[in-house]
Structure formats: structure tokens, C-alpha cells
PDB file of N, CA and C in Angstrom:
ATOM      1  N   UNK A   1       1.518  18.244  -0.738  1.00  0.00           N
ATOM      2  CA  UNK A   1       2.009  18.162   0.619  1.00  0.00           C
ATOM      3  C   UNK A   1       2.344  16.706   0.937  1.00  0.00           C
ATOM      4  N   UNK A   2       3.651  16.650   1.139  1.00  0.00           N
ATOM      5  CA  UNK A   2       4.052  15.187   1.946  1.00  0.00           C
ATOM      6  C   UNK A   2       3.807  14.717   3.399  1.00  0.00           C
ATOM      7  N   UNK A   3       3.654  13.845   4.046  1.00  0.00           N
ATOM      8  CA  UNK A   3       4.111  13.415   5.644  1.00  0.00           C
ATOM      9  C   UNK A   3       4.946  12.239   5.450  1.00  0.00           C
ATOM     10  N   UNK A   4       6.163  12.169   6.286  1.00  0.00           N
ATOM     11  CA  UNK A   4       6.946  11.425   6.812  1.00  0.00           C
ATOM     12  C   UNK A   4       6.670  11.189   7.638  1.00  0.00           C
ATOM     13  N   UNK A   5       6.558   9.345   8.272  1.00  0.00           N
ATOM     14  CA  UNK A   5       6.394   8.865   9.067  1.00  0.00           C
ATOM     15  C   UNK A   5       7.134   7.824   9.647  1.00  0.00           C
ATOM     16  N   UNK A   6       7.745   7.554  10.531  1.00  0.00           N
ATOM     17  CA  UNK A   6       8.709   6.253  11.188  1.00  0.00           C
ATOM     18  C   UNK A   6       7.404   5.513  12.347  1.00  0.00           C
ATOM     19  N   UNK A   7       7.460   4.709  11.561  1.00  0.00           N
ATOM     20  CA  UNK A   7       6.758   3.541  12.562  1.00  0.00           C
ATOM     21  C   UNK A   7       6.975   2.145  12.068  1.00  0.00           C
ATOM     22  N   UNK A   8       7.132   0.782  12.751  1.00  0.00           N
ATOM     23  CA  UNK A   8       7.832  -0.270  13.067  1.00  0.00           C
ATOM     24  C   UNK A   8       6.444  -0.965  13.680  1.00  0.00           C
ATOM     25  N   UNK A   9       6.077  -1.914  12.855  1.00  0.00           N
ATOM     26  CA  UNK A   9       4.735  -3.300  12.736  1.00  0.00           C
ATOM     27  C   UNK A   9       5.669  -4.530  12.691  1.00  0.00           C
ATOM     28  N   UNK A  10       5.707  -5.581  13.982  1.00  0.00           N
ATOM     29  CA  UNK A  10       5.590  -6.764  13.515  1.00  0.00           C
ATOM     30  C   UNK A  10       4.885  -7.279  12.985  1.00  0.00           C
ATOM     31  N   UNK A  11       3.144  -7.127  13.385  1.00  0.00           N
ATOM     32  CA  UNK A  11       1.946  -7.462  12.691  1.00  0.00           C
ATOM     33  C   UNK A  11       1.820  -6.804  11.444  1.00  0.00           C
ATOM     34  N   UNK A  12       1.993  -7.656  10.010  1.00  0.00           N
ATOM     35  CA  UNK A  12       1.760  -6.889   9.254  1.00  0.00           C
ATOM     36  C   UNK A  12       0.392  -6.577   8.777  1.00  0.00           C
ATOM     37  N   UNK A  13      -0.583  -7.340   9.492  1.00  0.00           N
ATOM     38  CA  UNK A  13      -2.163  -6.999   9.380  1.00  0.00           C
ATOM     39  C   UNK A  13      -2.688  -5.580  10.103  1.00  0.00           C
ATOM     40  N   UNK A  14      -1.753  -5.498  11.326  1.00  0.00           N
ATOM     41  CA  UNK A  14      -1.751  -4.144  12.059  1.00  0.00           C
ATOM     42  C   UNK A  14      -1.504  -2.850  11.029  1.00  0.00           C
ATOM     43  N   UNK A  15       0.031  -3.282  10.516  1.00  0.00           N
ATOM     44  CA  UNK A  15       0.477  -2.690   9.597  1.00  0.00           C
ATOM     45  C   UNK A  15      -0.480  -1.808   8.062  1.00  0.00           C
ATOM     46  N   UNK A  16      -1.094  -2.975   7.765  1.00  0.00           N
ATOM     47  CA  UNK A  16      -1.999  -2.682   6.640  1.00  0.00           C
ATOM     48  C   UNK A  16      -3.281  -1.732   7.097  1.00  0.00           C
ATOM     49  N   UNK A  17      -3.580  -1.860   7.990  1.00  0.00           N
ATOM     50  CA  UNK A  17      -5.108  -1.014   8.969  1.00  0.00           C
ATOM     51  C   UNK A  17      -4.366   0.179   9.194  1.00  0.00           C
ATOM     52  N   UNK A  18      -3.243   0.551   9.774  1.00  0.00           N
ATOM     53  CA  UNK A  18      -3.094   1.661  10.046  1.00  0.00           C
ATOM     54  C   UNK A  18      -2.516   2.854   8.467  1.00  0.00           C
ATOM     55  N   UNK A  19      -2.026   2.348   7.468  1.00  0.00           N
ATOM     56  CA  UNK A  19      -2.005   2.474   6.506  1.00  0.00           C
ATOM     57  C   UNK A  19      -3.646   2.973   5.662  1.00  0.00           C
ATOM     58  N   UNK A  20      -4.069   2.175   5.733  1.00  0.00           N
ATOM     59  CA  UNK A  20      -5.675   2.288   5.434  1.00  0.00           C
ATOM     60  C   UNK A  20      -6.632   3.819   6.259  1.00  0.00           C
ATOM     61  N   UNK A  21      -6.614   3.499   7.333  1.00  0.00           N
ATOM     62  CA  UNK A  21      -6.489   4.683   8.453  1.00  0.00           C
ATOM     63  C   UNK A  21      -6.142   5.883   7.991  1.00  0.00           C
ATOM     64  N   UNK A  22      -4.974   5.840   7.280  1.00  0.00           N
ATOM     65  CA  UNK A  22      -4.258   7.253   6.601  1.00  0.00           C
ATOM     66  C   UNK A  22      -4.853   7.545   5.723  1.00  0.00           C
ATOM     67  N   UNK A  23      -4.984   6.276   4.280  1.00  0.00           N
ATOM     68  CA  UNK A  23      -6.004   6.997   3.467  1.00  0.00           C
ATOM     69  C   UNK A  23      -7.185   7.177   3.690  1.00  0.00           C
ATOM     70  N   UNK A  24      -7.830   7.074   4.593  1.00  0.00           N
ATOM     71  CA  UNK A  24      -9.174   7.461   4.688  1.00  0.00           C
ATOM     72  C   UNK A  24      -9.061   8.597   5.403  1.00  0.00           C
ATOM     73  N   UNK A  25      -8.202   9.124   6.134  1.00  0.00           N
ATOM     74  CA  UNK A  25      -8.015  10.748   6.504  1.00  0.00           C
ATOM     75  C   UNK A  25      -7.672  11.406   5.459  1.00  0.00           C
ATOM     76  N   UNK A  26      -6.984  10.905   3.832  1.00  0.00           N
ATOM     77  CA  UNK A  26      -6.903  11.631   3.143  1.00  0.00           C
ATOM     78  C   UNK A  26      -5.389  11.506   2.521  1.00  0.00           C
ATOM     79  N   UNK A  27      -4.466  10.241   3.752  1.00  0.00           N
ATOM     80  CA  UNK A  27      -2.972  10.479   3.580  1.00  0.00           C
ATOM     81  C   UNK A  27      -2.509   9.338   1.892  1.00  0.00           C
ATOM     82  N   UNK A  28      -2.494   9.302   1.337  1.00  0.00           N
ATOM     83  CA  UNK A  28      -1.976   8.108   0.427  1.00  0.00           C
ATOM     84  C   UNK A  28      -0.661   7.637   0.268  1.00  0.00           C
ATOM     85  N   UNK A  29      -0.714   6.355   0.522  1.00  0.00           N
ATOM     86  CA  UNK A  29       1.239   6.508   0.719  1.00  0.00           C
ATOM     87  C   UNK A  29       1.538   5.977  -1.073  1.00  0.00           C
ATOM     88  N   UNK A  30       2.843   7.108  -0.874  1.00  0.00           N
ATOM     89  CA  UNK A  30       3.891   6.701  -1.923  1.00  0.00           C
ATOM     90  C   UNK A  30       4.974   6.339  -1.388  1.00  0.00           C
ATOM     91  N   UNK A  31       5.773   5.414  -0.997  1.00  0.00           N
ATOM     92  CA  UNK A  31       6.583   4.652  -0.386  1.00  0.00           C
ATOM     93  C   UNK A  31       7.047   4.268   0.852  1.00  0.00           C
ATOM     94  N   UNK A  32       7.107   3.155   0.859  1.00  0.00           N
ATOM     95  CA  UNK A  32       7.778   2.541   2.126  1.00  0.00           C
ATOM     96  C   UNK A  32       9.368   1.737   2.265  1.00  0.00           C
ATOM     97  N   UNK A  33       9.602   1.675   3.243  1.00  0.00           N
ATOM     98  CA  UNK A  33      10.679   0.656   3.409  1.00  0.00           C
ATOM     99  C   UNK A  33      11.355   0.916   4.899  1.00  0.00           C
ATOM    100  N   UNK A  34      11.323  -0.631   5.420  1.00  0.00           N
ATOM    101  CA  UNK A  34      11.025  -0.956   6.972  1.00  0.00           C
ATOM    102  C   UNK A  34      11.049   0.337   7.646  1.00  0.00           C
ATOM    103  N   UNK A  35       9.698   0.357   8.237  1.00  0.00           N
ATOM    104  CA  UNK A  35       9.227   1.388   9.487  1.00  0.00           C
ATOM    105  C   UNK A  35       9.469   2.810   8.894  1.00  0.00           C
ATOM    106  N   UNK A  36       9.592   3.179   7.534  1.00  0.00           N
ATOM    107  CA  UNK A  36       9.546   4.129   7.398  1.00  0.00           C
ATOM    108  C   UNK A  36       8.212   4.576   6.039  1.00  0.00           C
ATOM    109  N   UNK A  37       7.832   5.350   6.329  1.00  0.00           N
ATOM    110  CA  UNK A  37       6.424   5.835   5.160  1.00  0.00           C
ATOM    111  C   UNK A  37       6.171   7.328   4.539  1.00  0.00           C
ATOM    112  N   UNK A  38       6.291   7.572   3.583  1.00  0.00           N
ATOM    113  CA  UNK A  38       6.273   8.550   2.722  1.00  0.00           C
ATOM    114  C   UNK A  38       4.262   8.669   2.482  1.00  0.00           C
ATOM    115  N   UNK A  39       3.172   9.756   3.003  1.00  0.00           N
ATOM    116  CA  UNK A  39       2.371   9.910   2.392  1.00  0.00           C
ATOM    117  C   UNK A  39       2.436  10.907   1.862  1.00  0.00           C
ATOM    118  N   UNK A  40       1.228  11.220   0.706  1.00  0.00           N
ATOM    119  CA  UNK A  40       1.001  12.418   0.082  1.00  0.00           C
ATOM    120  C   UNK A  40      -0.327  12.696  -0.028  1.00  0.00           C
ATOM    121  N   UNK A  41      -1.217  14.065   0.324  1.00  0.00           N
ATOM    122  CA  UNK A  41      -2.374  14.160   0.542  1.00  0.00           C
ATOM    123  C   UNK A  41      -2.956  14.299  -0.381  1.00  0.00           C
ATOM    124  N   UNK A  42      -4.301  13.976  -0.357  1.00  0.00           N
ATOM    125  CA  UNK A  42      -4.713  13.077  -1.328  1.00  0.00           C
ATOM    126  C   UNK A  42      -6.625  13.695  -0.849  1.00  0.00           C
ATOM    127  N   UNK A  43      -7.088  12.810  -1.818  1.00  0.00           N
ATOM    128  CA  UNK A  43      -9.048  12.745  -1.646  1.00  0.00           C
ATOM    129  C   UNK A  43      -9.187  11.650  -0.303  1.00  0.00           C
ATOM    130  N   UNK A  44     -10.039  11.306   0.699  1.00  0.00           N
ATOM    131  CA  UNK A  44      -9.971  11.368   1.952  1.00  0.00           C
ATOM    132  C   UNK A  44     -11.005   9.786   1.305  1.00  0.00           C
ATOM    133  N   UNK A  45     -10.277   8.742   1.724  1.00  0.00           N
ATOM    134  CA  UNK A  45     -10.750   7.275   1.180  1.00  0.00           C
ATOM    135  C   UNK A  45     -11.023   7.027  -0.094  1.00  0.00           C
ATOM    136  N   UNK A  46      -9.816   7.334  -0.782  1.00  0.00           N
ATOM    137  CA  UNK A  46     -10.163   7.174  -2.430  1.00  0.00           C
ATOM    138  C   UNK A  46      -9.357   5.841  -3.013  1.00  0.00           C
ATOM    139  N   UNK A  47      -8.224   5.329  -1.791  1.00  0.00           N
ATOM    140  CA  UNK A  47      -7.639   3.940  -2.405  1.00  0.00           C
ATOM    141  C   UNK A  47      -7.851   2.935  -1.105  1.00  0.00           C
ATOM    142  N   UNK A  48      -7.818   1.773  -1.478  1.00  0.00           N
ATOM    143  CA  UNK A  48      -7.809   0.899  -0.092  1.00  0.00           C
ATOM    144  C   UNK A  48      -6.174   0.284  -0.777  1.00  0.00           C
ATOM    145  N   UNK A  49      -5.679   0.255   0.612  1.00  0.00           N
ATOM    146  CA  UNK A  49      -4.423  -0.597   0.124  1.00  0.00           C
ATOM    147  C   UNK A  49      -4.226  -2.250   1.047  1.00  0.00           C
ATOM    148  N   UNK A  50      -2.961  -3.007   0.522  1.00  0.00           N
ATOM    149  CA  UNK A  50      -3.074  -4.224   0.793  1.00  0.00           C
ATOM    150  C   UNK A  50      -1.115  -4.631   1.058  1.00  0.00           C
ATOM    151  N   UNK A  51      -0.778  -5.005   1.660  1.00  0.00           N
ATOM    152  CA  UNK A  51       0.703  -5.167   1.834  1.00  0.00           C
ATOM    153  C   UNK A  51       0.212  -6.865   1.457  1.00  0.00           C
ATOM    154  N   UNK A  52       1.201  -7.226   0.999  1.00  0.00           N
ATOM    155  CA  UNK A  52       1.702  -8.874   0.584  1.00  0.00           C
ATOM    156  C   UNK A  52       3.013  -9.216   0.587  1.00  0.00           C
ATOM    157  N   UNK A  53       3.618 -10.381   0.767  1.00  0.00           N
ATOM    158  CA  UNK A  53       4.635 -11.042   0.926  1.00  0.00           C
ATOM    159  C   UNK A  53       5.016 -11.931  -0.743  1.00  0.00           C
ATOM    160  N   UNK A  54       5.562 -10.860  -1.538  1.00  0.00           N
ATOM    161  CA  UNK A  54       5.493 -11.420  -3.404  1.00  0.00           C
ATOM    162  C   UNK A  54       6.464 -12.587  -3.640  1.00  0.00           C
ATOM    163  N   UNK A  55       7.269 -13.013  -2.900  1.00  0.00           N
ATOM    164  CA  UNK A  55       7.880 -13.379  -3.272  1.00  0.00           C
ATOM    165  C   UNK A  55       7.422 -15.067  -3.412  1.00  0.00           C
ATOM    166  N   UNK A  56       8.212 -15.917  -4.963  1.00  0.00           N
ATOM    167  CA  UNK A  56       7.652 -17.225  -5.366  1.00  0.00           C
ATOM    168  C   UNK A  56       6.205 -16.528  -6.292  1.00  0.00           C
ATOM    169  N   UNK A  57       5.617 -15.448  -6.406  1.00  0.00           N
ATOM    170  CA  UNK A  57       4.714 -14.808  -7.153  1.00  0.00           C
ATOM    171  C   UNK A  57       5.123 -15.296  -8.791  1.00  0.00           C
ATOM    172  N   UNK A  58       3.801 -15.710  -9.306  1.00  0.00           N
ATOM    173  CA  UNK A  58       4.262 -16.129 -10.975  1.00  0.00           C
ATOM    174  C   UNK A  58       4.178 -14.555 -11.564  1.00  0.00           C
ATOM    175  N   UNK A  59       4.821 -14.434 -13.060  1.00  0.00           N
ATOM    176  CA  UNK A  59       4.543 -14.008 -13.667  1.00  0.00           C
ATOM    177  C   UNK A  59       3.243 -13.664 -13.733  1.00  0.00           C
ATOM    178  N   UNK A  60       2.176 -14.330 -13.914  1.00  0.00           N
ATOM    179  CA  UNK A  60       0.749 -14.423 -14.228  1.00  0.00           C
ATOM    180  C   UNK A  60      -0.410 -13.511 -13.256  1.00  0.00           C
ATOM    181  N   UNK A  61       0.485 -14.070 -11.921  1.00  0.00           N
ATOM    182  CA  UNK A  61       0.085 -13.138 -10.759  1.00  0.00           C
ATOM    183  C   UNK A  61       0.050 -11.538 -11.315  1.00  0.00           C
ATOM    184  N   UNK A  62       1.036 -11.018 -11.352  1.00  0.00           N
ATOM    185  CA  UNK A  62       1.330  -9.972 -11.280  1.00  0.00           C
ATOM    186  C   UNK A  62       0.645  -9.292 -12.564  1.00  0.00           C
ATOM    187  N   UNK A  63       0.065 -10.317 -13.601  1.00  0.00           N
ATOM    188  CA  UNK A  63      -0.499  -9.830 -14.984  1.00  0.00           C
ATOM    189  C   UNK A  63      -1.836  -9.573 -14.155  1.00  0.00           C
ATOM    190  N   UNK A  64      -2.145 -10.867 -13.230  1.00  0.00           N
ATOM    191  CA  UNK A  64      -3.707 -10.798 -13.007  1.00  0.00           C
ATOM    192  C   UNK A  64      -3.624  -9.027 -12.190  1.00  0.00           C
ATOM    193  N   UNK A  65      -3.123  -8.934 -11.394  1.00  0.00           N
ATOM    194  CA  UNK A  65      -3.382  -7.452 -10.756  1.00  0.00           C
ATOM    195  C   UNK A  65      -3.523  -6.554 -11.733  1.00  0.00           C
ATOM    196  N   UNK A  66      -2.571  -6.280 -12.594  1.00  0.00           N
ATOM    197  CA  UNK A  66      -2.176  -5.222 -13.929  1.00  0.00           C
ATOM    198  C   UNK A  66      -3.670  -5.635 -14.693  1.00  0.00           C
ATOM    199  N   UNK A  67      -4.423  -6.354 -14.963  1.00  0.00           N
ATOM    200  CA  UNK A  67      -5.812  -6.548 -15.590  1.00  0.00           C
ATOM    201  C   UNK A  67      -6.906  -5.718 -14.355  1.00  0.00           C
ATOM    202  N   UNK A  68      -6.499  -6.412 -13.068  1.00  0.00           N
ATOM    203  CA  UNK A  68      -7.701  -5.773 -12.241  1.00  0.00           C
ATOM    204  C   UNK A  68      -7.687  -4.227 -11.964  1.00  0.00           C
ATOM    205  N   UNK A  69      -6.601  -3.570 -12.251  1.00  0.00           N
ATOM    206  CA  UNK A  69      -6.123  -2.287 -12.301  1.00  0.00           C
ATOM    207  C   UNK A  69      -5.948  -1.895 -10.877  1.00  0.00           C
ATOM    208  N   UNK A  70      -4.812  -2.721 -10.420  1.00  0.00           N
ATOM    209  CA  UNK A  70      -4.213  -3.052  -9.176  1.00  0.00           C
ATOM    210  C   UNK A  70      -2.786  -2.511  -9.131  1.00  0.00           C
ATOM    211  N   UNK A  71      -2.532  -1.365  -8.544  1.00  0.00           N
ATOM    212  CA  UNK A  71      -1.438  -0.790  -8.754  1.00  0.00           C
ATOM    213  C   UNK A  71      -0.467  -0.822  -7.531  1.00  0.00           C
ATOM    214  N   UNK A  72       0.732  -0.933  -7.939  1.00  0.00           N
ATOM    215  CA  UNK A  72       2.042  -1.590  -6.854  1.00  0.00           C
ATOM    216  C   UNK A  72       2.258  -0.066  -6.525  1.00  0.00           C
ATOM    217  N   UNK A  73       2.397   0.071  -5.518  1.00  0.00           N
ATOM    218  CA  UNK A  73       2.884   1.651  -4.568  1.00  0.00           C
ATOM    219  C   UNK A  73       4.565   1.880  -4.685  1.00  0.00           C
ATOM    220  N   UNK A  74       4.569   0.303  -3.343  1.00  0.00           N
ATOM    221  CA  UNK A  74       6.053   0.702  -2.937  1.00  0.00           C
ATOM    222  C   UNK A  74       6.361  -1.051  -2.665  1.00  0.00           C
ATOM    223  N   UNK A  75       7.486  -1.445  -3.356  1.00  0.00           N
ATOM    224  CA  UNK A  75       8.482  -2.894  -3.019  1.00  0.00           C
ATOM    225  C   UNK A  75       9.504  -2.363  -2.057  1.00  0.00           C
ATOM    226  N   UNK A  76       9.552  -3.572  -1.160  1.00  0.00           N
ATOM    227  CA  UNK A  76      11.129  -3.770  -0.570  1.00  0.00           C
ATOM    228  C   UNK A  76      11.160  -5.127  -0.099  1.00  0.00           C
ATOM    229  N   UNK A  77      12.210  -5.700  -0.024  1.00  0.00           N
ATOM    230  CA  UNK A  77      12.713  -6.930   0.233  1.00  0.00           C
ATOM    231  C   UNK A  77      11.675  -7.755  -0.436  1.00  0.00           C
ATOM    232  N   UNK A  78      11.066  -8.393   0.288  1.00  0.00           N
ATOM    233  CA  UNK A  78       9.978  -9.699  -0.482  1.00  0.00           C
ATOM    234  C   UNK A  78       8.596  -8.899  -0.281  1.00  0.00           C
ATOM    235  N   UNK A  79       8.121  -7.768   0.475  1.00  0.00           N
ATOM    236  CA  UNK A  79       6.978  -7.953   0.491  1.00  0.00           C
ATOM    237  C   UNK A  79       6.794  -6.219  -0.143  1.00  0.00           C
ATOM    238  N   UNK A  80       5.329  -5.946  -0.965  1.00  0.00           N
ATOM    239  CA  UNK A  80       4.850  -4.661  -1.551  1.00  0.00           C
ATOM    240  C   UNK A  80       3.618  -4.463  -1.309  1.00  0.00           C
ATOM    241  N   UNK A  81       3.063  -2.704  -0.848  1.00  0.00           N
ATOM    242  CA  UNK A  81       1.927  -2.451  -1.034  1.00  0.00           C
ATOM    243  C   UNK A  81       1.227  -2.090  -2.501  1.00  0.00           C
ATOM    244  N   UNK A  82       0.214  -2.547  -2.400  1.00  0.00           N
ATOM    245  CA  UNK A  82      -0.668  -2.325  -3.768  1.00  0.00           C
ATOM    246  C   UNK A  82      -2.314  -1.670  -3.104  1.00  0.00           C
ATOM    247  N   UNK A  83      -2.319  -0.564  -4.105  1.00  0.00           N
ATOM    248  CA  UNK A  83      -3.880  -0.028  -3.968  1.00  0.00           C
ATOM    249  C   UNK A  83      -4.634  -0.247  -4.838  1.00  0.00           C
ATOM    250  N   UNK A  84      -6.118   0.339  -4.636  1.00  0.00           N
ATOM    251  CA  UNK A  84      -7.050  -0.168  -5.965  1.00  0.00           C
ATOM    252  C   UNK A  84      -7.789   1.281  -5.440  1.00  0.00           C
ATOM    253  N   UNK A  85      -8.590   1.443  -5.977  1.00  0.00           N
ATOM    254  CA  UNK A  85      -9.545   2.687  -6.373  1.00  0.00           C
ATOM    255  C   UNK A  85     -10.915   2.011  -5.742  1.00  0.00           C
ATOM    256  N   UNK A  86     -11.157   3.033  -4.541  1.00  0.00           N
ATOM    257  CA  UNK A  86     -11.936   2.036  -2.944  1.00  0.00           C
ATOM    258  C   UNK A  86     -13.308   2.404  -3.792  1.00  0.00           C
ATOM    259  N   UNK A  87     -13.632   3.311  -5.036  1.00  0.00           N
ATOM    260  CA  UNK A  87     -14.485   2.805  -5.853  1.00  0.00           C
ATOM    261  C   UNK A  87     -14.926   1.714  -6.746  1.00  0.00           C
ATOM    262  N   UNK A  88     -13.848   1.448  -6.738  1.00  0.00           N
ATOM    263  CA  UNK A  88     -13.986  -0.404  -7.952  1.00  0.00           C
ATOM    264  C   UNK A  88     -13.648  -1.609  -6.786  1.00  0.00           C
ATOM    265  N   UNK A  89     -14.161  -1.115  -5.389  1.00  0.00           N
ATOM    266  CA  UNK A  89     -13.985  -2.238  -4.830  1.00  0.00           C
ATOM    267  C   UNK A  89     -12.696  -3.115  -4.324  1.00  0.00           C
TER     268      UNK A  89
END
């Protein structure tokens, strides 16, 4: 089961909490791009996610996540969400 959602954050710290919010009801998003959000239901707080601004990001960066088993969701323009497994912290 999917939900489509249209919503529009200047705050992208707002942004990231209400995201979070979803997966812990259970929603997990598989993509974004401005004000718009694709979830899919899911186990009810099983990822925490994190939006960032990648861009100027080294190579190395992006190895260090891929080691911590830090997985990229959804890119657009400069900035992407990434989740982790809200069991490994």
C-alpha cells in the first residue's frame, strides 16, 4: 500500500520530524521531490530518517554512509533523504 502526500517545509528540520512521524506510524518514504512524498507501509518505527544538503560531499562521505549501512531513499536537486535501521541506532 502506497500514500501520496503534497506538503511544502521551508524548515527543513520541520521537514525531517514530520517525515520521522510517518515512520513511526508505520509510513516509510520511498521518494520525494519538492513538497511532494511517496510512502509505503511498512513495520511502525523500523527506520529513522535524515534529509541533508549533499552537495560539495566527497567521495569518501558517501563511502562512509555505504560502510555504516546508511541507505539514500530519495535525491533531488542538492539535498537527499537517507535512513538507517532505528535498530542499529
Amino acid at each position: 500500500m502506497k500514500k501520496r502526500m503534497y506538503r511544502f517545509f521551508i524548515d527543513y528540520e520541520k521537514e525531517e520530524r514530520w517525515v520521522n512521524d510517518m515512520a513511526d506510524r508505520g509510513w516509510n518514504l520511498k521518494k520525494t521531490v519538492v513538497g511532494y512524498f511517496v510512502f509505503e507501509k511498512g513495520t511502525p518505527g523500523q527506520y529513522i530518517y535524515r534529509n541533508e544538503f549533499i552537495n560539495r560531499k566527497s567521495k569518501d562521505y558517501f563511502e562512509f554512509l555505504d560502510e555504516m549501512h546508511i541507505e539514500c531513499v530519495s535525491k533531488f536537486g542538492g539535498w537527499a533523504y537517507y535512513r538507517k535501521s532505528k535498530s542499529e541506532g
